[in-house]
Protein backbone atom coordinates (compact mmCIF):
# COMPACT_ATOMS: atom_id res chain seq x y z
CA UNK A 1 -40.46 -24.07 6.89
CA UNK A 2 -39.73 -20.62 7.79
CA UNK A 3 -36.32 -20.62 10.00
CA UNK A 4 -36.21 -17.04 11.53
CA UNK A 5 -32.52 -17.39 13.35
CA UNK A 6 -29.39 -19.82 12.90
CA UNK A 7 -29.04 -20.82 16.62
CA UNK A 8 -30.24 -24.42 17.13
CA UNK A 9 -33.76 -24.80 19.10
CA UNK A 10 -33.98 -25.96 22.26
CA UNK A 11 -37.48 -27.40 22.30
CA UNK A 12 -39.91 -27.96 19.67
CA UNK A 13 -43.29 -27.59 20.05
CA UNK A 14 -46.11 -29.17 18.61
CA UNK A 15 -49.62 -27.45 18.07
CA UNK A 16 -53.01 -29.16 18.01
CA UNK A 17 -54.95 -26.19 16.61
CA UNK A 18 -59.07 -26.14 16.40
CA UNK A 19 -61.30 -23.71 15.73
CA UNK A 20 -61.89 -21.82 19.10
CA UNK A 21 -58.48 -23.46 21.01
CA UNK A 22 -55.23 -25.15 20.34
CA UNK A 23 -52.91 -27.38 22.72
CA UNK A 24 -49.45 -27.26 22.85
CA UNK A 25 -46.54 -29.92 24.17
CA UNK A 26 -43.15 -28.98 23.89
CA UNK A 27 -40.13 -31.80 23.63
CA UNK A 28 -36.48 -31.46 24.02
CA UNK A 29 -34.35 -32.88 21.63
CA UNK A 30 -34.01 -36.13 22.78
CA UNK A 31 -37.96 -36.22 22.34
CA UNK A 32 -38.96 -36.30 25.65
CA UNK A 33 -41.73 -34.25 27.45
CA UNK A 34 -40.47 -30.88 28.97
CA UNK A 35 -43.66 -28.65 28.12
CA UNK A 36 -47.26 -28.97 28.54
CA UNK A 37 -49.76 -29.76 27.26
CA UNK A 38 -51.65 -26.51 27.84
CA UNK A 39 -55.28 -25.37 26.07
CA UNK A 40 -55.33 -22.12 25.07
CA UNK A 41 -58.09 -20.47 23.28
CA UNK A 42 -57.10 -18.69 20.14
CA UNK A 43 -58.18 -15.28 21.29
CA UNK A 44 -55.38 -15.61 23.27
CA UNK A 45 -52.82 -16.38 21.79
CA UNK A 46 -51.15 -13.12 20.99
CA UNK A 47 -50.70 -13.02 24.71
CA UNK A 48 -49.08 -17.21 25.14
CA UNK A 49 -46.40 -16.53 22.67
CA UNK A 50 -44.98 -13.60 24.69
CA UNK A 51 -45.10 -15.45 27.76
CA UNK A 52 -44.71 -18.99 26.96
CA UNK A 53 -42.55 -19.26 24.30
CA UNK A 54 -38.58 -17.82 22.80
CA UNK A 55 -36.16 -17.64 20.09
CA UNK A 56 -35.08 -21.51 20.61
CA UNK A 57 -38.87 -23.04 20.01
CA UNK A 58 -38.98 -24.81 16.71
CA UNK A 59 -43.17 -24.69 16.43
CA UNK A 60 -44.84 -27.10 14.38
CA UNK A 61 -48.40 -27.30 13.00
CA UNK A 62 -50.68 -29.07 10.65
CA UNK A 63 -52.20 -27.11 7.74
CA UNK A 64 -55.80 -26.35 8.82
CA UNK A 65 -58.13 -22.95 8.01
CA UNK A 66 -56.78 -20.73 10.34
CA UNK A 67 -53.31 -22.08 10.09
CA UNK A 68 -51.67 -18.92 8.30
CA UNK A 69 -52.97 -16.36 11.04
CA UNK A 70 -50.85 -18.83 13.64
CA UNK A 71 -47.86 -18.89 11.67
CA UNK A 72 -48.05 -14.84 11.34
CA UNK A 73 -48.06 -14.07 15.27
CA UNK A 74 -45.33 -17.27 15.56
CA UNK A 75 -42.54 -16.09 13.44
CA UNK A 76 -41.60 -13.15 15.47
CA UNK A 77 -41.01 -15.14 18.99
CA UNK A 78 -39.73 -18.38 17.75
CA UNK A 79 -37.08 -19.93 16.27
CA UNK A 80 -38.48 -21.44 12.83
CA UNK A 81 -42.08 -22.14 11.99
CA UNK A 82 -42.71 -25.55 10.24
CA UNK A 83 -46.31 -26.17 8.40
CA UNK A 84 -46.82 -30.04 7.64
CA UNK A 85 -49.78 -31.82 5.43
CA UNK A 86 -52.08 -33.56 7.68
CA UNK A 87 -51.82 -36.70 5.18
CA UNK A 88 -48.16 -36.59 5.90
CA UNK A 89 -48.49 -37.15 9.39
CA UNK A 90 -49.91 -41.02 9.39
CA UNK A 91 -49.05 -41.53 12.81
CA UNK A 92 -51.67 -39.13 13.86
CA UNK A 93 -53.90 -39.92 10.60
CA UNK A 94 -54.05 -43.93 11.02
CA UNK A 95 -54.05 -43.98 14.56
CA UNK A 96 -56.56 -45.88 16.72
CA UNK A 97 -57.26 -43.92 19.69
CA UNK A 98 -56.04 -40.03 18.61
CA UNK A 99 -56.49 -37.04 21.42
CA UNK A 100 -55.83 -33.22 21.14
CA UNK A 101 -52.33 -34.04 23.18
CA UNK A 102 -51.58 -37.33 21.61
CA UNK A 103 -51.66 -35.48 18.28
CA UNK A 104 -49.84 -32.32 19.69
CA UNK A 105 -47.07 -34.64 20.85
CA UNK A 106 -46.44 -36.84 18.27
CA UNK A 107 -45.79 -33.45 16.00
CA UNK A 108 -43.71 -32.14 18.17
CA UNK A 109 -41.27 -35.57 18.89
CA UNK A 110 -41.61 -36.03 15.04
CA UNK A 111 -40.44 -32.37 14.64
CA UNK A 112 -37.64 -33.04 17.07
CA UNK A 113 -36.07 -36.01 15.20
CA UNK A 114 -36.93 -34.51 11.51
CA UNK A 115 -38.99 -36.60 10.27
CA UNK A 116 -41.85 -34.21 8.98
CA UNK A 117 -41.79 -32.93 5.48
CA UNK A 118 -42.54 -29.21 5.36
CA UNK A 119 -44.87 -27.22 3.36
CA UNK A 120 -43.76 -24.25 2.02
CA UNK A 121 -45.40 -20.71 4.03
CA UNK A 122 -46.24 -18.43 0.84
CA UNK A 123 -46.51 -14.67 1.44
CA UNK A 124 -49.37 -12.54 2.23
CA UNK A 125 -49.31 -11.85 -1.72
CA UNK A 126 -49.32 -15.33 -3.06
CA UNK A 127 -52.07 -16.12 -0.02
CA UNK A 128 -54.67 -13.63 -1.42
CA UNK A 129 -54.21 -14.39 -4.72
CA UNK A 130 -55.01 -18.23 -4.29
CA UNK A 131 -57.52 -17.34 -2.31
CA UNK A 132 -59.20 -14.98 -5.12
CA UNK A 133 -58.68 -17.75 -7.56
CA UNK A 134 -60.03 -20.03 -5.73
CA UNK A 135 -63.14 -17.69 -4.95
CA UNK A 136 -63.60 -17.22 -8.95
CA UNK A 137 -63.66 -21.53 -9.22
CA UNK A 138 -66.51 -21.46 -6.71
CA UNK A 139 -68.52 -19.38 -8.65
CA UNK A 140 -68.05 -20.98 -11.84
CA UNK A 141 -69.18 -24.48 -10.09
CA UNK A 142 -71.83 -22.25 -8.32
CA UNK A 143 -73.20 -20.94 -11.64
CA UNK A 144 -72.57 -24.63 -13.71
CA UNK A 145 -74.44 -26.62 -10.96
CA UNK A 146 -77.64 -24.26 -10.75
CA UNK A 147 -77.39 -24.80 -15.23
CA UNK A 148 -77.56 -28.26 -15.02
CA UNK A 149 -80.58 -28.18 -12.50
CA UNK A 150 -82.30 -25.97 -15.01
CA UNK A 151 -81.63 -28.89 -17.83
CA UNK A 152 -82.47 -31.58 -15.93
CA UNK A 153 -85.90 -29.45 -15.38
CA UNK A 154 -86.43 -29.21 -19.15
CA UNK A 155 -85.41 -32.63 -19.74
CA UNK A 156 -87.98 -33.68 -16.67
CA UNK A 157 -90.88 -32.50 -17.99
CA UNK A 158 -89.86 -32.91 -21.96
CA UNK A 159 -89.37 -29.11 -22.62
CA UNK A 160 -87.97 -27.71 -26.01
CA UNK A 161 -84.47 -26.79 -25.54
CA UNK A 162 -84.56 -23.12 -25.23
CA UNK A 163 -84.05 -20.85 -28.37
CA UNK A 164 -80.57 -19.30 -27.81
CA UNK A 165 -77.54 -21.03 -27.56
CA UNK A 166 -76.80 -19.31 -24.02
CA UNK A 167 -80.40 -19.80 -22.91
CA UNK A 168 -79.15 -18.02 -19.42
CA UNK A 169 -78.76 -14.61 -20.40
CA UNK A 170 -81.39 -11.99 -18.69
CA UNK A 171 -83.24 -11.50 -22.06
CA UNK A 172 -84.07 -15.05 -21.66
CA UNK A 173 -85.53 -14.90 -18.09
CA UNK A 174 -89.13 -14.29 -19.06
CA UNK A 175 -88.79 -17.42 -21.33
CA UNK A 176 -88.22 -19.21 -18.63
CA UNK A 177 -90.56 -18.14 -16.21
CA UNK A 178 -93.34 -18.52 -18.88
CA UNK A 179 -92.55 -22.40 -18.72
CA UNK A 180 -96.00 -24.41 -17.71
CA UNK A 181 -94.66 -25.98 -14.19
CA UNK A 182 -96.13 -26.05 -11.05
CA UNK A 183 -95.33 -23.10 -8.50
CA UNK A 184 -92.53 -24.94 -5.98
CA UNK A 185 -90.89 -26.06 -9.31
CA UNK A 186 -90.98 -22.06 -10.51
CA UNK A 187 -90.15 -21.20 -7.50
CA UNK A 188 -86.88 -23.90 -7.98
CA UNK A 189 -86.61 -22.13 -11.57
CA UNK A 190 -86.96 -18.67 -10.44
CA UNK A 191 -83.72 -19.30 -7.37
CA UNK A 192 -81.31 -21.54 -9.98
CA UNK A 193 -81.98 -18.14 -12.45
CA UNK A 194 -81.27 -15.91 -9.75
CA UNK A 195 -77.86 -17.85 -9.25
CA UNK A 196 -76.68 -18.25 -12.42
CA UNK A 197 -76.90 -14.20 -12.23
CA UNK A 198 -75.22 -13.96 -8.77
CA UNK A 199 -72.29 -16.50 -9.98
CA UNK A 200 -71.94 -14.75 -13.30
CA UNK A 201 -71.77 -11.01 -11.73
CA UNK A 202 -68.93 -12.00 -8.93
CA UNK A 203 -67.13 -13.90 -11.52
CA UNK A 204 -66.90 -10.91 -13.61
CA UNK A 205 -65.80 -8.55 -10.59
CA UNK A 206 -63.31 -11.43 -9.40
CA UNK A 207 -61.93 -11.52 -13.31
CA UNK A 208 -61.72 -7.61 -13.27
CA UNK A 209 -59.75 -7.77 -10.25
CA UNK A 210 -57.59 -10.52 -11.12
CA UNK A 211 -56.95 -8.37 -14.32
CA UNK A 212 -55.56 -5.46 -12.83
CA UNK A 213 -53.09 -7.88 -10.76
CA UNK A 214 -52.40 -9.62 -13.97
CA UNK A 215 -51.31 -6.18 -15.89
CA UNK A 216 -48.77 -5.45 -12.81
CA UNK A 217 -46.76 -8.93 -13.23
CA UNK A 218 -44.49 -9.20 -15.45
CA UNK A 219 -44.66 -13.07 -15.48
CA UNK A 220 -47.99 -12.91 -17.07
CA UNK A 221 -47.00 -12.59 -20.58
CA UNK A 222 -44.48 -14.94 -20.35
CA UNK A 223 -46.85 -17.62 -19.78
CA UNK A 224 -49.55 -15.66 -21.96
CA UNK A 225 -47.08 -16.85 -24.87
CA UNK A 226 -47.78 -20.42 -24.59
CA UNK A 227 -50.90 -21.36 -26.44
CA UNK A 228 -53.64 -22.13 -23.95
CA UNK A 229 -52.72 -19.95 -21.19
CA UNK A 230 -54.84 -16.69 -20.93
CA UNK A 231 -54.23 -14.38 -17.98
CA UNK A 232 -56.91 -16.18 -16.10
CA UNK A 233 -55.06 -19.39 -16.37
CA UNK A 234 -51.50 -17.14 -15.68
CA UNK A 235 -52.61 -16.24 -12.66
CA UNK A 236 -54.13 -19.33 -11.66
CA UNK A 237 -50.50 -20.93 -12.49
CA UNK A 238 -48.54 -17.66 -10.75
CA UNK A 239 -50.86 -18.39 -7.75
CA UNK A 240 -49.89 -22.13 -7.53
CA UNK A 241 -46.41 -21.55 -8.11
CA UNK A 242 -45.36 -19.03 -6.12
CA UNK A 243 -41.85 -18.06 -6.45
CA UNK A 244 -40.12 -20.61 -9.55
CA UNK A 245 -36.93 -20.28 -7.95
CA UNK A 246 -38.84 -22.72 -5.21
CA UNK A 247 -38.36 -25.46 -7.92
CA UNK A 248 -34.93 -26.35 -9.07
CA UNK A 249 -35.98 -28.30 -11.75
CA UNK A 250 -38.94 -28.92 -14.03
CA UNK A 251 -39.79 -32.04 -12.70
CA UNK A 252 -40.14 -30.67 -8.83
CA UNK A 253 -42.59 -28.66 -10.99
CA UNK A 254 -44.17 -31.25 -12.76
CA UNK A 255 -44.44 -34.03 -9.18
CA UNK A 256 -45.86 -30.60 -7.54
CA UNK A 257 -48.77 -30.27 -10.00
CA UNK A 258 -49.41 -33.93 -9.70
CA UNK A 259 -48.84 -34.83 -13.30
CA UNK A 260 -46.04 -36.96 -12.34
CA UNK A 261 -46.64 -40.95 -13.05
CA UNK A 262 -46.77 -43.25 -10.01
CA UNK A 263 -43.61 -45.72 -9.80
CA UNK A 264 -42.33 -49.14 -8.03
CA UNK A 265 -39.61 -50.04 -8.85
CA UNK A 266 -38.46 -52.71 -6.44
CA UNK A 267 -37.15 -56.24 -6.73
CA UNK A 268 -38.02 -57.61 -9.60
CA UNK A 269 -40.98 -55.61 -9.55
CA UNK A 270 -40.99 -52.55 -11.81
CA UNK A 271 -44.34 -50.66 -13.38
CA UNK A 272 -45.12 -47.17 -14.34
CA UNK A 273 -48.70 -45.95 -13.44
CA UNK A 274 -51.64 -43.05 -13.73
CA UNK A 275 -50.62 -39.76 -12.71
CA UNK A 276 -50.09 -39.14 -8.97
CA UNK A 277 -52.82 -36.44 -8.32
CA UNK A 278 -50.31 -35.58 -5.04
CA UNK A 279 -50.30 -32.03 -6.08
CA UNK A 280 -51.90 -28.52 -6.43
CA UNK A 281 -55.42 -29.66 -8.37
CA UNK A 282 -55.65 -25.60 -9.45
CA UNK A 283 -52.32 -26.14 -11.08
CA UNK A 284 -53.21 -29.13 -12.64
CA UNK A 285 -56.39 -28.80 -13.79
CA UNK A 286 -55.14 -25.20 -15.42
CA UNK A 287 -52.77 -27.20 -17.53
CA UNK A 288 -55.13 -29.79 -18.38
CA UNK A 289 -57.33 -27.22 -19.79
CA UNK A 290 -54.44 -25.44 -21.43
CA UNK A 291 -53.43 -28.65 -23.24
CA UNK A 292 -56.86 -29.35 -24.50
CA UNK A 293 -56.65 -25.51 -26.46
CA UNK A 294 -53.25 -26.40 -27.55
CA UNK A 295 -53.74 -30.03 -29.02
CA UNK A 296 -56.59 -27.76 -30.24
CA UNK A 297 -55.33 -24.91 -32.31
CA UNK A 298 -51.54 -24.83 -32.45
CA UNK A 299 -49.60 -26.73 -35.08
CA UNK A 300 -46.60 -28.30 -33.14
CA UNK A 301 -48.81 -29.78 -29.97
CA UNK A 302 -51.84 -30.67 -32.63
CA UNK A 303 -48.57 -32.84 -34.31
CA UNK A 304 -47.37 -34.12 -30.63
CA UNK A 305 -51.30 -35.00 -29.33
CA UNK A 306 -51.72 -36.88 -32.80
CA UNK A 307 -48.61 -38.93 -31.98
CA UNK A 308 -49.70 -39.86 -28.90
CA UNK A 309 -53.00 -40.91 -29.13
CA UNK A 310 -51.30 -43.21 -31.75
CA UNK A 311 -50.14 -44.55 -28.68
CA UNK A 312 -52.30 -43.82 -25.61
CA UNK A 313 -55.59 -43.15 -25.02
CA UNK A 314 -56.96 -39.43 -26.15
CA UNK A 315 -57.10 -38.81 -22.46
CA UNK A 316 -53.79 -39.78 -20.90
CA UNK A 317 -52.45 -37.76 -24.24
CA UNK A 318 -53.78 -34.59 -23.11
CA UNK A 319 -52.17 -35.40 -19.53
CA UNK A 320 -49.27 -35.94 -21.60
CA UNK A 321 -49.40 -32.49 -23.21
CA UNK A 322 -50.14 -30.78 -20.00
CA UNK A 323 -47.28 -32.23 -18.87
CA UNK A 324 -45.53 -31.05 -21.28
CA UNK A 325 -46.47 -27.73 -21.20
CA UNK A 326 -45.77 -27.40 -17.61
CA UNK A 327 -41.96 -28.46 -18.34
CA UNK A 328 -42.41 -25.25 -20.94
CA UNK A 329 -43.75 -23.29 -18.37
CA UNK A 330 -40.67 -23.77 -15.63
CA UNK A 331 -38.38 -22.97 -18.59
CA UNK A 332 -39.60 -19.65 -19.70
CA UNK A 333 -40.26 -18.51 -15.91
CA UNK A 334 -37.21 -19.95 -14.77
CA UNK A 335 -35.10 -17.82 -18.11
CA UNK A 336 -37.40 -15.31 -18.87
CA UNK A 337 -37.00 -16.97 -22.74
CA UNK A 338 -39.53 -16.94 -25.40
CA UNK A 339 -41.48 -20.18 -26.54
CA UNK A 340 -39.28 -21.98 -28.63
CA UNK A 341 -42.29 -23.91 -30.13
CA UNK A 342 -44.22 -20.41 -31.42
CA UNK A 343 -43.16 -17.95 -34.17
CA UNK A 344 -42.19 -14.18 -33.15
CA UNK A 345 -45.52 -13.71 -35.03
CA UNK A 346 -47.40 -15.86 -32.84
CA UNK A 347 -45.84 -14.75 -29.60
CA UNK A 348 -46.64 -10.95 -30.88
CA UNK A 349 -50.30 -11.99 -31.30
CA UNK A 350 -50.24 -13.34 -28.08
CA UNK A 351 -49.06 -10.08 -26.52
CA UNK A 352 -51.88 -8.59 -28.62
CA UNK A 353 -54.87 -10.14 -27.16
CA UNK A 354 -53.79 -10.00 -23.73
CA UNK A 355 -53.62 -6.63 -23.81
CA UNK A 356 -57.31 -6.36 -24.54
CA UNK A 357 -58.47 -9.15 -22.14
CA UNK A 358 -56.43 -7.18 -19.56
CA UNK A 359 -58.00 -3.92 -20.40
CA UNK A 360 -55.95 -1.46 -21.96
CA UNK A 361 -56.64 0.82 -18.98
CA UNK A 362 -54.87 -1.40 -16.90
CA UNK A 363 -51.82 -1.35 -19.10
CA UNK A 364 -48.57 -0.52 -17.17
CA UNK A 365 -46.99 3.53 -17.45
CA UNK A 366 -50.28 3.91 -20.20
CA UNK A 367 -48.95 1.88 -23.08
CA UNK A 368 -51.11 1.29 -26.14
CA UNK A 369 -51.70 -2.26 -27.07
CA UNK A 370 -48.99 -2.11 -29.63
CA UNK A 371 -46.92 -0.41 -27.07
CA UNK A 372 -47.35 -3.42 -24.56
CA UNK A 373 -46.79 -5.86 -27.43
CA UNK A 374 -43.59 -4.23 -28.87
CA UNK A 375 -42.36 -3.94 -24.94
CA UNK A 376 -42.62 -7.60 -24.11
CA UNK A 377 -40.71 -8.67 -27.72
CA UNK A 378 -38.09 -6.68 -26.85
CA UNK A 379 -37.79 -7.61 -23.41
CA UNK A 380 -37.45 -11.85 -25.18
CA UNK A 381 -35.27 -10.51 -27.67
CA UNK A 382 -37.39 -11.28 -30.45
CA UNK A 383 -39.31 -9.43 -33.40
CA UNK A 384 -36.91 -7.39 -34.16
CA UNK A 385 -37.85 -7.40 -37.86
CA UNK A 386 -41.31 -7.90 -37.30
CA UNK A 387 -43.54 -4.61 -38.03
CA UNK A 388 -46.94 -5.86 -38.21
CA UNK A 389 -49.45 -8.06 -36.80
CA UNK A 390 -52.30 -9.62 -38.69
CA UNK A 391 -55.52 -9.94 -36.29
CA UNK A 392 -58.32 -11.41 -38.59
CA UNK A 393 -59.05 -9.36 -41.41
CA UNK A 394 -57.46 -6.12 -40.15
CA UNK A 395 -53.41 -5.46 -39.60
CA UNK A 396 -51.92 -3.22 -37.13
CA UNK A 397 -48.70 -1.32 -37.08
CA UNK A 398 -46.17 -2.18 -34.24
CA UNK A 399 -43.88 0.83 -32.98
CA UNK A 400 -40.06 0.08 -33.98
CA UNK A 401 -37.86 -2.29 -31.86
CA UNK A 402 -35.83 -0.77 -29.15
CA UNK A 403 -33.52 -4.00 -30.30
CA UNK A 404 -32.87 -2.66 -34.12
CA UNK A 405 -32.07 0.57 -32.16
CA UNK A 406 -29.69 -0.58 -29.86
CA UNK A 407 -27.87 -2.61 -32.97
């Protein structure tokens, strides 16, 4: 909800939007008709909220795709702006017989005697940036779906598998188009080929982008510490999340990812279930994939995964971890504290290679790699006495601490 003054509204309205019109009823607070319904198309709409409506209108309105742009020209005029979740709403959801003013009334008499849960209305920022991260998703599906038509095409007609482990390179096109099929199946070939190129070229301009965002936050490497997390999956979290202050606790985090397990726990009836799946799926299903790296590679979750599988099944274990890790995450955004789980070694490799998948071009006031790692160990409070890192076979000198300086 986005309140705009403290006086106490007069009349809430409830908004029925559509594509090309909305309808609006307006209740008093003792839920009873005093406004509308009127349909007004939304090229007008600039135009009804200076006439129609003032400062003591509490507007409510279901999230839908233009929902944003309404809540924009709203919060000016109006006393508060609330944004519900249609699911939320089962009175307009499970009804029998449901009509544009039907469902603009019951919002607004359920507005009146609070009884809708409210979404929260993220910033212009935190808008575009789902919205790019979302973009970059679709192409990876985009690209993965047109792959798996090109197997099934090999496996259709009993093809060799092709030579190269990335068979979808450009070098490999003309291996491809040399394949003995007749010419709507090439033609098939030729457009799944010519997708896989599309997807893979705006992914990498959507991952450039997203990089130069990435270097300017200074959340980024806070999250980049804990192992799984890259900047792509940092954003992707940053994006979900919004502002951390939003969640006073790490399980508001956790039940708003959807990694929370369903309860009952009435009469004599009690049982734990699955996961709720309730949540952000961008946020979940980054730290599903960050828990499968760090049951992976990293000593202390490859220890916790092994215990629980001991347990569980391998799959509600790496729920488990992501869980987990998401209850790490709150804490280090939340403190601005390094992972207690990771040597300053670790956490100063980490540094390291995000600084190269950022591009040290995008690095902030021109720092080096070193530069960037040596600034965010200081800014923990760690490394002090660490000089080094060891990358592979080759070791690089970090500049001094600003911490052994200070001391």
């Amino acid at each position: 909800m986005c309140i705009l003054n403290d006086s106490v509204p007069l009349r809430y309205i409830g908004l029925d939007i559509h594509k090309a019109y909305f309808v609006a009823i307006g209740v008093n607070r003792d839920k009873e008709q005093v406004f509308g319904p009127q349909r007004v198309a939304n090229g007008q709409l600039a135009a009804w909220i200076r006439q129609e409506l003032t400062d003591r209108d509490a507007v409510v309105l279901e999230m839908t795709t233009n929902t944003w742009t309404m809540v924009d020209a709203l919060k000016p005029y109006v006393h508060s702006v609330t944004v519900t979740h249609p699911p939320h709403v089962h009175l307009i959801t499970r009804a029998q017989v449901m009509t544009d003013k039907k469902a603009a009334l019951i919002l607004a008499q359920l507005h009146a005697a609070g009884l809708l849960p409210a979404v929260w209305i993220p910033p212009v920022e935190v808008r575009s940036l789902r919205a790019l991260v979302a973009q970059r998703w679709k192409m990876v599906q985009l690209a993965t779906q047109a792959k798996c038509r090109l197997q099934s095409m090999l496996h259709r007609y009993h093809f060799d598998r092709p030579p190269k482990s990335d068979p979808y390179t450009p070098q490999m096109r003309d291996w491809w188009e040399a394949l003995p099929v007749e010419p709507l199946e090439r033609f098939r070939l030729q457009s799944d080929l010519d997708t896989v190129t599309f997807a893979q070229q705006q992914k990498v301009r959507i991952e450039t982008c997203l990089a130069q965002f990435a270097a300017r936050d200074v959340r980024v490497p806070l999250l980049a510490q804990i192992p799984g997390i890259g900047f792509i999956n940092a954003v992707t979290i940053l994006a979900a999340i919004g502002d951390i202050v939003r969640f006073p606790t790490a399980n508001q985090l956790v039940g708003y990812a959807g990694l929370g397990t369903k309860v009952h726990d009435s009469g004599q009836t009690q049982w734990r279930g699955r996961i709720t799946k309730m949540g952000r799926r961008d946020l979940r299903r980054a730290m599903v994939e960050a828990a499968q790296s760090a049951a992976r590679c990293h000593v202390h979750w490859r220890a916790e995964y092994n215990r629980l599988c001991r347990q569980t099944a391998s799959k509600k274990a790496k729920v488990a971890i992501a869980r987990k890790l998401l209850i790490a995450v709150w804490y280090i955004l939340s403190n601005g504290e390094a992972d207690r789980f990771a040597t300053d070694a670790q956490v100063a490799c980490s540094f390291f290679a995000l600084a190269y998948k950022l591009q040290v071009r995008n690095l902030p006031d021109g720092m080096s790699a070193l530069q960037f790692t040596r600034h965010h160990l200081d800014r923990l409070g760690i490394g002090r006495d660490l000089t080094h890192i060891h990358w592979g076979s080759k070791t690089f000198k970090l500049p001094p601490s600003g911490l052994a300086q200070s001391g």
